[in-house]
C-alpha atoms as a PDB file:
ATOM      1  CA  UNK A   1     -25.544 -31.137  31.992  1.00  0.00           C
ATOM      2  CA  UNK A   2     -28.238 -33.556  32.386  1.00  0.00           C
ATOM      3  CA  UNK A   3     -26.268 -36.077  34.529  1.00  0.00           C
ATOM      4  CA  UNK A   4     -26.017 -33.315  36.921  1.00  0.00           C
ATOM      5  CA  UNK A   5     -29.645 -32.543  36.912  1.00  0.00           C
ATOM      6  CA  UNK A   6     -29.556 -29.607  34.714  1.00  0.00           C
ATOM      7  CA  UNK A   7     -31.726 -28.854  31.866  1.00  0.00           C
ATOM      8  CA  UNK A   8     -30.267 -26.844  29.419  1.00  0.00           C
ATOM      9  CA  UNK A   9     -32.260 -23.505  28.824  1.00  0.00           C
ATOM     10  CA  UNK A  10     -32.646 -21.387  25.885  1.00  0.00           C
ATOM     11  CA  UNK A  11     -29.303 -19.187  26.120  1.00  0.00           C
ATOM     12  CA  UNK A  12     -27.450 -22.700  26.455  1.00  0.00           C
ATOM     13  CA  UNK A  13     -29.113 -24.295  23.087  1.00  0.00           C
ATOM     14  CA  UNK A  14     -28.805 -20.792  20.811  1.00  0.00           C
ATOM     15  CA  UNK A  15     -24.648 -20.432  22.458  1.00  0.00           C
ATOM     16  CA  UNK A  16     -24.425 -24.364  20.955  1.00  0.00           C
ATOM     17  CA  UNK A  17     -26.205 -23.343  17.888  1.00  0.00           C
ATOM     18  CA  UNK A  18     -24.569 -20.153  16.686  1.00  0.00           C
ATOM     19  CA  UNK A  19     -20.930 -22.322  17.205  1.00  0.00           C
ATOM     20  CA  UNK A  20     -22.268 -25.230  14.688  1.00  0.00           C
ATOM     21  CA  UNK A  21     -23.897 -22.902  12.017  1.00  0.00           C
ATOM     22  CA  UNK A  22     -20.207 -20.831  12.333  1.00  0.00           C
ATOM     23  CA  UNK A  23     -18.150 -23.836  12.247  1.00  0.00           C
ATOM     24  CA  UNK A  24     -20.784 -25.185   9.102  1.00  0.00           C
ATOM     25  CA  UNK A  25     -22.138 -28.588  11.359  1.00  0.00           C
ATOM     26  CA  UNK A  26     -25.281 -27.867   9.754  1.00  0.00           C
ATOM     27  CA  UNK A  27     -26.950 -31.087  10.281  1.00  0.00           C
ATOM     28  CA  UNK A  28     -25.963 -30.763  14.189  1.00  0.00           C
ATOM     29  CA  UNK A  29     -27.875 -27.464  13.630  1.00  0.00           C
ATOM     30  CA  UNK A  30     -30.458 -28.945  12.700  1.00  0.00           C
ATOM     31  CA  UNK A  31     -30.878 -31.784  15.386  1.00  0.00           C
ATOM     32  CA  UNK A  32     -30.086 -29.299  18.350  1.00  0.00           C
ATOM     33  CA  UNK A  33     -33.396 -26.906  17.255  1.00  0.00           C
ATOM     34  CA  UNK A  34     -35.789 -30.003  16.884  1.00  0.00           C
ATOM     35  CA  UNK A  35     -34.199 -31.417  20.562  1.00  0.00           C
ATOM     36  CA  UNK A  36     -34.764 -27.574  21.362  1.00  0.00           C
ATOM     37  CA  UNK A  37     -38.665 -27.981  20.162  1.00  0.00           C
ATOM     38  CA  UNK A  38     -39.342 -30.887  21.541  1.00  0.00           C
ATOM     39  CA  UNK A  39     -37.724 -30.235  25.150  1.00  0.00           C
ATOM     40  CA  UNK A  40     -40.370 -27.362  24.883  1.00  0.00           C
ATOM     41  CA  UNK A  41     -38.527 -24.532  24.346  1.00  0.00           C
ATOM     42  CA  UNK A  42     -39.634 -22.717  21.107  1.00  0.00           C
ATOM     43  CA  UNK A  43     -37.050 -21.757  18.612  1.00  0.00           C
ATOM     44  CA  UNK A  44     -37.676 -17.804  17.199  1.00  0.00           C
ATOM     45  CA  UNK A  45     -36.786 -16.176  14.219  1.00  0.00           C
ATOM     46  CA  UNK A  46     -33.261 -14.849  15.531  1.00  0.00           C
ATOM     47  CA  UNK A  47     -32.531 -18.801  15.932  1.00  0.00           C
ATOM     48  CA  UNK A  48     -33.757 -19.888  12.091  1.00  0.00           C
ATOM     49  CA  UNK A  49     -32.257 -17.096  11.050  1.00  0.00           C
ATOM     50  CA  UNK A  50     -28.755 -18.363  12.458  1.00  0.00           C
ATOM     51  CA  UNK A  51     -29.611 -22.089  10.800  1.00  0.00           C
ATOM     52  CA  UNK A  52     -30.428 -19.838   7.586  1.00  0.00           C
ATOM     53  CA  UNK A  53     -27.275 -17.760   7.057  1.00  0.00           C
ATOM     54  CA  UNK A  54     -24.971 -21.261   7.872  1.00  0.00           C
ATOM     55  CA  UNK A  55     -26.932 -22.780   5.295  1.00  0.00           C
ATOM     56  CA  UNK A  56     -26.567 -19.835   3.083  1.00  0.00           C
ATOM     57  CA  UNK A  57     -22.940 -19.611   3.775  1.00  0.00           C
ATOM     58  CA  UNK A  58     -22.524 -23.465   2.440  1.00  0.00           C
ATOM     59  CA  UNK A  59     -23.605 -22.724  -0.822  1.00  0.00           C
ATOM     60  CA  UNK A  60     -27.090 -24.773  -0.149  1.00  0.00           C
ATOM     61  CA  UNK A  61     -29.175 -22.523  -0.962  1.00  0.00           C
ATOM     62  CA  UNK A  62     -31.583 -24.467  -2.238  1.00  0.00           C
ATOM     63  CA  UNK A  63     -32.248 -25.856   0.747  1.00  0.00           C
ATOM     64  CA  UNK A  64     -32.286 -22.375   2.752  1.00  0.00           C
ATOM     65  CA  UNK A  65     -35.003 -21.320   0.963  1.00  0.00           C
ATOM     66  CA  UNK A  66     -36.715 -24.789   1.333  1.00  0.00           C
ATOM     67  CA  UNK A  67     -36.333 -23.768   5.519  1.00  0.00           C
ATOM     68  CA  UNK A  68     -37.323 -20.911   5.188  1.00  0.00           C
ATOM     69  CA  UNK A  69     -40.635 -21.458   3.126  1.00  0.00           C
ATOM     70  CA  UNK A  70     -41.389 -24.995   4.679  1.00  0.00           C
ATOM     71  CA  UNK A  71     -40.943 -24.303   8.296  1.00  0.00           C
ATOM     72  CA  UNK A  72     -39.914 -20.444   9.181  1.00  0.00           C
ATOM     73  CA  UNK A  73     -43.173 -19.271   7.415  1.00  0.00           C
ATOM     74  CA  UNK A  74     -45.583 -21.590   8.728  1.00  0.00           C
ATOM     75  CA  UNK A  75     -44.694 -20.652  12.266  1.00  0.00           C
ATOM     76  CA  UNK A  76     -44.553 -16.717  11.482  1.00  0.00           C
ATOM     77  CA  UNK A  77     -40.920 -16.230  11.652  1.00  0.00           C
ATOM     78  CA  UNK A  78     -39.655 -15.617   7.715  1.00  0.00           C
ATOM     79  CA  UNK A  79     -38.461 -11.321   8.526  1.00  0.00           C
ATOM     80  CA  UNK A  80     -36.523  -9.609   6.435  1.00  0.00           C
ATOM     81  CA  UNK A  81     -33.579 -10.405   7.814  1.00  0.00           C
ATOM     82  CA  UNK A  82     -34.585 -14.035   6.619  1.00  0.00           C
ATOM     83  CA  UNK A  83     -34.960 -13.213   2.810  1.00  0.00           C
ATOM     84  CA  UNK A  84     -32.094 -10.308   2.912  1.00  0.00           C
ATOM     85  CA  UNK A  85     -29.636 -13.227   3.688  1.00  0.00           C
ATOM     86  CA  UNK A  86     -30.586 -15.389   1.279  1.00  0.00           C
ATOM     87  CA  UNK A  87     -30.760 -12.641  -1.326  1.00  0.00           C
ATOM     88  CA  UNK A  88     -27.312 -12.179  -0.527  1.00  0.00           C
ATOM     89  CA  UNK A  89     -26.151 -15.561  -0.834  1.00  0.00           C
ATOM     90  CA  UNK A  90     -27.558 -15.406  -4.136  1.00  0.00           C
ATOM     91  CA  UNK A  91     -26.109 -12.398  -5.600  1.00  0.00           C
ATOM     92  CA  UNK A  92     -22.748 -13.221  -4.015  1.00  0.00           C
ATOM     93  CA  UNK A  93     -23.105 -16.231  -6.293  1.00  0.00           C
ATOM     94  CA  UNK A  94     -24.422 -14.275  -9.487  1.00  0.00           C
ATOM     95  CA  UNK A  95     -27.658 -15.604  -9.065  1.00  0.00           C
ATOM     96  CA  UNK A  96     -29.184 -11.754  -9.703  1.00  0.00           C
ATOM     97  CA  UNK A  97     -32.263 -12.821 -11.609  1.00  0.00           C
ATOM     98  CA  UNK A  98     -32.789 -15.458  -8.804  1.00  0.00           C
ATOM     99  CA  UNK A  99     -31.927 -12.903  -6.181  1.00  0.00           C
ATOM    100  CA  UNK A 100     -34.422 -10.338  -7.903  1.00  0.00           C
ATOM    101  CA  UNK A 101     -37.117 -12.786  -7.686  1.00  0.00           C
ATOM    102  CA  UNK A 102     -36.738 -13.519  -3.921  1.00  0.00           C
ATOM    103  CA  UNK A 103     -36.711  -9.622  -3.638  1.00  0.00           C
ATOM    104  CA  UNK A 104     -40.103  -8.910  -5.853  1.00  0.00           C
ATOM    105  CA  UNK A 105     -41.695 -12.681  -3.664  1.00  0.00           C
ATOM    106  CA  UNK A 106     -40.510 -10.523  -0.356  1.00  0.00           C
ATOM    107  CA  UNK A 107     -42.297  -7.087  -1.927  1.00  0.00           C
ATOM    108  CA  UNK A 108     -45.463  -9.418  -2.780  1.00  0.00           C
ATOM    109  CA  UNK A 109     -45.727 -11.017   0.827  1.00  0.00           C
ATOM    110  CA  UNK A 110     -45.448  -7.449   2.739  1.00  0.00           C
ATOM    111  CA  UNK A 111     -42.208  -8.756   4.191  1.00  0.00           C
ATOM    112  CA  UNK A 112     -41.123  -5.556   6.391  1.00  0.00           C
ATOM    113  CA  UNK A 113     -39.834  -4.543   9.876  1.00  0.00           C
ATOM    114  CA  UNK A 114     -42.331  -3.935  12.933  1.00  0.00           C
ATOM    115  CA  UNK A 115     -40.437  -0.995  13.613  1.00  0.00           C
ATOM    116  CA  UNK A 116     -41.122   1.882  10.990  1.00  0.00           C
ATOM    117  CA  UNK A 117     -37.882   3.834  11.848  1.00  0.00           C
ATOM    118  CA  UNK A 118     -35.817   0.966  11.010  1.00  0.00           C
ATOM    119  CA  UNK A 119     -37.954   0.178   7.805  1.00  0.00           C
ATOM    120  CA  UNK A 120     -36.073   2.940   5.303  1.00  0.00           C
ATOM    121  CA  UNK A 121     -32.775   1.406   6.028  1.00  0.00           C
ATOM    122  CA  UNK A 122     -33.617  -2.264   6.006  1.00  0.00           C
ATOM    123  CA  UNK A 123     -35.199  -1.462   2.214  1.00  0.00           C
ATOM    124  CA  UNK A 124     -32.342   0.323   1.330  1.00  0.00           C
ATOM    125  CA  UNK A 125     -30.268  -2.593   2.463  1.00  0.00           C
ATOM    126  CA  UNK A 126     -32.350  -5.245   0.398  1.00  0.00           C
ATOM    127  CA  UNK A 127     -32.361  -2.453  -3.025  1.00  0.00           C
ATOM    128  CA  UNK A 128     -28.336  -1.918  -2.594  1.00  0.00           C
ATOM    129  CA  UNK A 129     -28.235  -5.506  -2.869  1.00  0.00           C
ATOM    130  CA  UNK A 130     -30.117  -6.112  -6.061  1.00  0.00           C
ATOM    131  CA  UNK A 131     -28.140  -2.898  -7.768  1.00  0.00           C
ATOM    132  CA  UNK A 132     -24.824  -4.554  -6.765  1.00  0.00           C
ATOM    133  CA  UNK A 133     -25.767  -8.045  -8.411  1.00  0.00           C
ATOM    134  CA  UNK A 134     -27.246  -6.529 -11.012  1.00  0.00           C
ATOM    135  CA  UNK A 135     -24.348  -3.737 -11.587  1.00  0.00           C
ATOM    136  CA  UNK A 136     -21.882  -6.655 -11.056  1.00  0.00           C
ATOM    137  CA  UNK A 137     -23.175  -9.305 -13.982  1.00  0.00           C
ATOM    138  CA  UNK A 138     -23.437  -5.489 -16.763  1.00  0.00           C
ATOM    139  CA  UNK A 139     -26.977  -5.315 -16.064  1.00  0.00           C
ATOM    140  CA  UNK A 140     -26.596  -1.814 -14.845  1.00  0.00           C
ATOM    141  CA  UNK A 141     -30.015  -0.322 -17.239  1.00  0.00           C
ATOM    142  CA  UNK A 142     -31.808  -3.464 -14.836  1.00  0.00           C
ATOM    143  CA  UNK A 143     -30.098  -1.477 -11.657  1.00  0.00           C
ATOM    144  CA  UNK A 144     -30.692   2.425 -12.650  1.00  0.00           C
ATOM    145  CA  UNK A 145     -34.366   1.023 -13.108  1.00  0.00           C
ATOM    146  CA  UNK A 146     -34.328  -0.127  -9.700  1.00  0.00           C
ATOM    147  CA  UNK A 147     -33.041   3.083  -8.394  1.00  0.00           C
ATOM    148  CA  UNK A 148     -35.900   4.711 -10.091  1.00  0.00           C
ATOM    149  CA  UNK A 149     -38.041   2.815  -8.387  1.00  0.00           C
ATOM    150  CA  UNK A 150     -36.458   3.651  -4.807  1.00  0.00           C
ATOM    151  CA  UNK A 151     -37.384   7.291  -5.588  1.00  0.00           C
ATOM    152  CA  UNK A 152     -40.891   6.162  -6.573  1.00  0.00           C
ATOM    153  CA  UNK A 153     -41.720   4.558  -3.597  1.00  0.00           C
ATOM    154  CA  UNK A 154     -40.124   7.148  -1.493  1.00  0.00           C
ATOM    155  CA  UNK A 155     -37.143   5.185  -0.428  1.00  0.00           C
ATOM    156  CA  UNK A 156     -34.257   7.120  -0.206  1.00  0.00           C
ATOM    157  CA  UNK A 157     -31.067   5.711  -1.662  1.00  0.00           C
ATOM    158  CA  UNK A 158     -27.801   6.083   0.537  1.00  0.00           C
ATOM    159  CA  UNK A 159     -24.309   6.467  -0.576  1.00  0.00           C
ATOM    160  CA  UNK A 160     -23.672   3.169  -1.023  1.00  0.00           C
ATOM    161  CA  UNK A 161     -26.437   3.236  -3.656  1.00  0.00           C
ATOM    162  CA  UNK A 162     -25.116   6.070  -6.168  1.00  0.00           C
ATOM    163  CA  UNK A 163     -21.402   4.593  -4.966  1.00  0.00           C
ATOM    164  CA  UNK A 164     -22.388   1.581  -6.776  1.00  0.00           C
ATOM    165  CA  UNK A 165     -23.916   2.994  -9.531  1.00  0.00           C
ATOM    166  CA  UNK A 166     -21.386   5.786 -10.119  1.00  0.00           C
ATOM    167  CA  UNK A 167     -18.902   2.703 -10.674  1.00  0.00           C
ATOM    168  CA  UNK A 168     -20.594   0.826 -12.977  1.00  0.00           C
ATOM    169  CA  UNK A 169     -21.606   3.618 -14.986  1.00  0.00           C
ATOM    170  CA  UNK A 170     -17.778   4.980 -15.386  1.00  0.00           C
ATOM    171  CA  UNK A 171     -16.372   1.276 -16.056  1.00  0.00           C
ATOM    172  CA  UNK A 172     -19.266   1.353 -18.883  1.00  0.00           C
ATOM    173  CA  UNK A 173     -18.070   4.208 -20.140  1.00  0.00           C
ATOM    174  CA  UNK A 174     -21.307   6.087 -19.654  1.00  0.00           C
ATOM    175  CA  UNK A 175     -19.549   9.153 -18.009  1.00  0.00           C
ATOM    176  CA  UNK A 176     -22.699  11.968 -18.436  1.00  0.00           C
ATOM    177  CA  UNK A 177     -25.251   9.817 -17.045  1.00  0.00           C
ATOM    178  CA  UNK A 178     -22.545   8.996 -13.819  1.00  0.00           C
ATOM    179  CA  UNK A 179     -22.164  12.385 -13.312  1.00  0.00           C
ATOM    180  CA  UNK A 180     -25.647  13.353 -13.435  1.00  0.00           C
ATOM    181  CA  UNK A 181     -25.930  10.517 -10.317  1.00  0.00           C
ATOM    182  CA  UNK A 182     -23.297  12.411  -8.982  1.00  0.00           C
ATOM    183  CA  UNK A 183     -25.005  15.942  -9.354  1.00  0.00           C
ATOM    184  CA  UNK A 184     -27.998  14.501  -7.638  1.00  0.00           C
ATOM    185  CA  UNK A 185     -25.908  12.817  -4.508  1.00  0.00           C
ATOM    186  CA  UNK A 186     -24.901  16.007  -3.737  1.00  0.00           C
ATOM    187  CA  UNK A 187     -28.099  17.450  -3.948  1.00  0.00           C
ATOM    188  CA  UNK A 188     -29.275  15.382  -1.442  1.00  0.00           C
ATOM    189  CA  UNK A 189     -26.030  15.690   1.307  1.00  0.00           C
ATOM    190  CA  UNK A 190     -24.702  13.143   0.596  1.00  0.00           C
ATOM    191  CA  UNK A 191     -21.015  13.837   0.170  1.00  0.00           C
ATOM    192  CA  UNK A 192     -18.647  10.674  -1.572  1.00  0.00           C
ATOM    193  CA  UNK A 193     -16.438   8.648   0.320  1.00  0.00           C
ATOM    194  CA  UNK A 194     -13.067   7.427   0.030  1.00  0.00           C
ATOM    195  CA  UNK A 195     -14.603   4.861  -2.244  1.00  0.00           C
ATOM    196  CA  UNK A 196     -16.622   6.804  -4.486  1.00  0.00           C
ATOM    197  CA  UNK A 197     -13.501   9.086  -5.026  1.00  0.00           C
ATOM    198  CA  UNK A 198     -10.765   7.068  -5.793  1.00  0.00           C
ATOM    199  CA  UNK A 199     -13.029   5.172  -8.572  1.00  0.00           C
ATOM    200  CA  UNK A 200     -14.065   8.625 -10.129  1.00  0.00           C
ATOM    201  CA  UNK A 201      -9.921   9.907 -10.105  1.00  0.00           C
ATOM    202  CA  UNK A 202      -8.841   6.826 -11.424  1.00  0.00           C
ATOM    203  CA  UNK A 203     -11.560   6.872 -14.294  1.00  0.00           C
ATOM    204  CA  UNK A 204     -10.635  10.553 -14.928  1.00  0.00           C
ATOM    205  CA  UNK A 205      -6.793   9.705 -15.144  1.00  0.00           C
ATOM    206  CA  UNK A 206      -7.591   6.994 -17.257  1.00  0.00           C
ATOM    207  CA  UNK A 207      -8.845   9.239 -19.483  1.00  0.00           C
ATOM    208  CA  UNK A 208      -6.566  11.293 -19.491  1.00  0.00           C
ATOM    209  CA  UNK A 209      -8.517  14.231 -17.618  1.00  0.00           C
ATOM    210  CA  UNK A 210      -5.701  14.106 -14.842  1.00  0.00           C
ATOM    211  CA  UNK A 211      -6.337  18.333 -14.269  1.00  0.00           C
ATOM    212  CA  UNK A 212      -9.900  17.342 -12.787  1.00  0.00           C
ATOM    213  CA  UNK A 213      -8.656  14.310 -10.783  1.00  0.00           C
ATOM    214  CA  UNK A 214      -6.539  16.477  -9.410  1.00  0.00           C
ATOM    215  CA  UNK A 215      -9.177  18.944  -8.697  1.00  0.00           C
ATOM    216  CA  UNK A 216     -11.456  16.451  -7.522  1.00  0.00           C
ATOM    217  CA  UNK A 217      -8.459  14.522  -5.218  1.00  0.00           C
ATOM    218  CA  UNK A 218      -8.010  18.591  -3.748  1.00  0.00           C
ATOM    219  CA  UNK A 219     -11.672  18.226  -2.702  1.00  0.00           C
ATOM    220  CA  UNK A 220     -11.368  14.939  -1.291  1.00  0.00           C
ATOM    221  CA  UNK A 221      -8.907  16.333   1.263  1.00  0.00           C
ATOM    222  CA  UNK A 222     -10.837  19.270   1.771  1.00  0.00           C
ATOM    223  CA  UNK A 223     -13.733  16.831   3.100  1.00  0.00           C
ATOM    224  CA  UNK A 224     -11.466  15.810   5.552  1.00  0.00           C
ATOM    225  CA  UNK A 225     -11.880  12.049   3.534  1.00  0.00           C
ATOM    226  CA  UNK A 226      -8.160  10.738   3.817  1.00  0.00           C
ATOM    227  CA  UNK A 227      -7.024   9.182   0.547  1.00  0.00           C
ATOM    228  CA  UNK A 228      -5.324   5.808   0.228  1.00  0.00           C
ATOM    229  CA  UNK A 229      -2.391   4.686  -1.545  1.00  0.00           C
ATOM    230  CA  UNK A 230      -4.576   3.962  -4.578  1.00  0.00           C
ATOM    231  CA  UNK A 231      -5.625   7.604  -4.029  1.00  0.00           C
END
């Protein structure tokens, strides 16, 4: 471009950018944003976010969180998009304790959205995330706790949230307290999904309650949720 005269712009830098955190050329990442900063053109959050998540999706997290502290948050750009990812990256490598850290650090900085009608789902999001990890590596007390705390601060938790809980609580064995969670799901409106229903007939078959999975499969249809072939 430049032996034609032509400077590339911003679009043409984040189009180059978003192809080498995708294809993992993280250190050509890295070069194109300084040659971005020091052709003049600023890089934003949506940009170190993009370096973030290819960094993230490497495994270096380390070195995410390292970006994000030592350059994203001096200039004003860490979001919640920026800590979400990397609290992903962590609980997707059973990092929870690591993960819940990040989560109470993003809490303790007043990390949140500019945009209040977006704010309930984004902390939903970032709770659902810690519940998983936590659910995943049988810490599920740790996760009901955290669900507590949702309701405490007035965050509403989504199907995905009791989905998640429901499950660990029936693999645990802990079958009154799941269907308590249940009870109060459908309290709120919110009705299960395919998901939610084929783990609660398969733990009701596998022990041996096959007249209520039946009952509850009947219901399933009567949603108008299709079942699967696990179903």
């Amino acid at each position: 471009m430049r032996r034609n005269g032509c400077e590339p712009d911003l679009v043409t830098y984040t189009v180059f950018l978003n192809y080498c955190c995708n294809e993992l050329m993280l250190e050509e990442a890295e070069k194109l944003i300084e040659k971005m900063e020091g052709n003049g053109l600023e890089a934003d959050g949506y940009r170190y976010n993009q370096l973030l998540r290819g960094l993230c999706k490497a495994n270096r997290l380390e070195k995410a969180y390292k970006l994000m502290i030592d350059k994203m948050e001096v200039k004003g750009l860490v979001d919640v998009v920026s800590y979400n990812t990397i609290i992903r990256a962590f609980c997707k490598t059973d990092h929870s304790k690591k993960a819940y850290n990040l989560f109470n650090e993003m809490e303790r900085k007043g990390i949140a959205p500019d945009v209040m009608e977006v704010k309930g789902l984004v902390d939903v999001v970032s709770y659902n995330t810690i519940i998983r990890a936590f659910c995943k590596t049988d810490h599920s007390k740790k996760a009901y706790n955290l669900f507590n705390e949702m309701e405490r601060k007035g965050i509403a938790p989504d199907v995905v949230t009791f989905t998640i809980l429901i499950e660990a609580l029936l693999k645990e064995g802990k079958s009154s307290v799941a269907k308590a969670l249940y009870d109060q799901m459908i309290s709120k409106d919110l009705f299960p999904d395919r998901v939610l229903y084929t783990s609660i007939i398969d733990y009701l078959c596998k022990t041996g309650e096959i007249g209520k999975g039946q009952s509850i499969f009947h219901g399933m249809v009567e949603q108008g949720v299709a079942p699967d072939v696990i179903s």
